[in-house]
Protein backbone atom coordinates (compact mmCIF):
# COMPACT_ATOMS: atom_id res chain seq x y z
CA UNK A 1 -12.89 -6.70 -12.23
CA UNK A 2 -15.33 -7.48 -9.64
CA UNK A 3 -15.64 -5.99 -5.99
CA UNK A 4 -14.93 -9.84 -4.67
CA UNK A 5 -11.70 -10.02 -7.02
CA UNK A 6 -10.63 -6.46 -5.38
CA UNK A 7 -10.64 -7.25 -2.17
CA UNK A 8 -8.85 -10.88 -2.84
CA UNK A 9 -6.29 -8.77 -4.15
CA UNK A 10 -6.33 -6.12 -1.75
CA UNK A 11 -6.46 -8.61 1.14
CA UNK A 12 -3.46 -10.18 -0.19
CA UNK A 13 -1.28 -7.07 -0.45
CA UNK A 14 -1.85 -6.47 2.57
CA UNK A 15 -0.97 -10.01 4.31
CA UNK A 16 2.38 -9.80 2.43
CA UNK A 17 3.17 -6.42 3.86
CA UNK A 18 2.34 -7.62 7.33
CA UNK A 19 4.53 -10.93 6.70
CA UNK A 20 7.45 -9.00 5.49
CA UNK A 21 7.52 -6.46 8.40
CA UNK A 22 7.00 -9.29 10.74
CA UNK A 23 10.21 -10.98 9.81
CA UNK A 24 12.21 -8.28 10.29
CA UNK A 25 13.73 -8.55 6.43
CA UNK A 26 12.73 -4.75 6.06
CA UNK A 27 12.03 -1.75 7.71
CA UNK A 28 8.48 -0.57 8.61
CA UNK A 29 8.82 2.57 6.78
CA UNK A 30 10.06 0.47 3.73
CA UNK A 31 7.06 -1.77 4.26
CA UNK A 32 4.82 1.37 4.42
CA UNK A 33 5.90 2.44 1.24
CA UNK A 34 5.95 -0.79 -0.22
CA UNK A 35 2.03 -1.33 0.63
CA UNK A 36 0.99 2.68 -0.66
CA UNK A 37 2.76 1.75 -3.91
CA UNK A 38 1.53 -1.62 -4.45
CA UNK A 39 -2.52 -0.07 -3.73
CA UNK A 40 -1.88 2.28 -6.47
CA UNK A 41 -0.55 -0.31 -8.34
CA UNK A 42 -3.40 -2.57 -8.11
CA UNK A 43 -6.08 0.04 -8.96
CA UNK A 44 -8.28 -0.62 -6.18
CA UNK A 45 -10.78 1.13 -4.85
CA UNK A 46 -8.24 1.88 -1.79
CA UNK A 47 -5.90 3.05 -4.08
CA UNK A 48 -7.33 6.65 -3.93
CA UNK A 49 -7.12 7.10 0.13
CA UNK A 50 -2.98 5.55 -0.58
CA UNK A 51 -2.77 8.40 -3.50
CA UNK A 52 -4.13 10.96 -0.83
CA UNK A 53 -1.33 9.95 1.28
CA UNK A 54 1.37 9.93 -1.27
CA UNK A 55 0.34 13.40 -2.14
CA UNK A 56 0.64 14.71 1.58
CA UNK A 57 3.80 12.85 2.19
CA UNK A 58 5.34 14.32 -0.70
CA UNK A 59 4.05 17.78 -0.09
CA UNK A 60 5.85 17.76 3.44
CA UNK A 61 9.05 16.74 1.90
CA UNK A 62 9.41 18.32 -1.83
CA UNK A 63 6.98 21.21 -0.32
């Protein structure tokens, strides 16, 4: 996969987050969650600061 074809896909995933939130169908914590998951999903290069994240989120709440 080429840097180009990352950031089409990362650029998308992000666009469709911002679209849901915006019409109010979900919450922005669900749309938060929804957007970590689907970076780590995609295997992007900004899919290791959303696994950082993921970690310290669920360090706060499973300690």
């Amino acid at each position: 996969m080429t840097q180009n074809e990352m950031w089409v896909i990362d650029t998308f995933l992000f666009l469709y987050v911002v679209l849901i939130a915006r019409s109010r169908e979900i919450k922005w914590y669900q749309a938060t969650l929804i957007s970590l998951f689907g970076f780590l999903l995609a295997g992007t290069p900004f899919s290791y600061p959303a696994w950082e994240i993921v970690k310290i989120l669920g360090s706060l709440f499973f300690g």
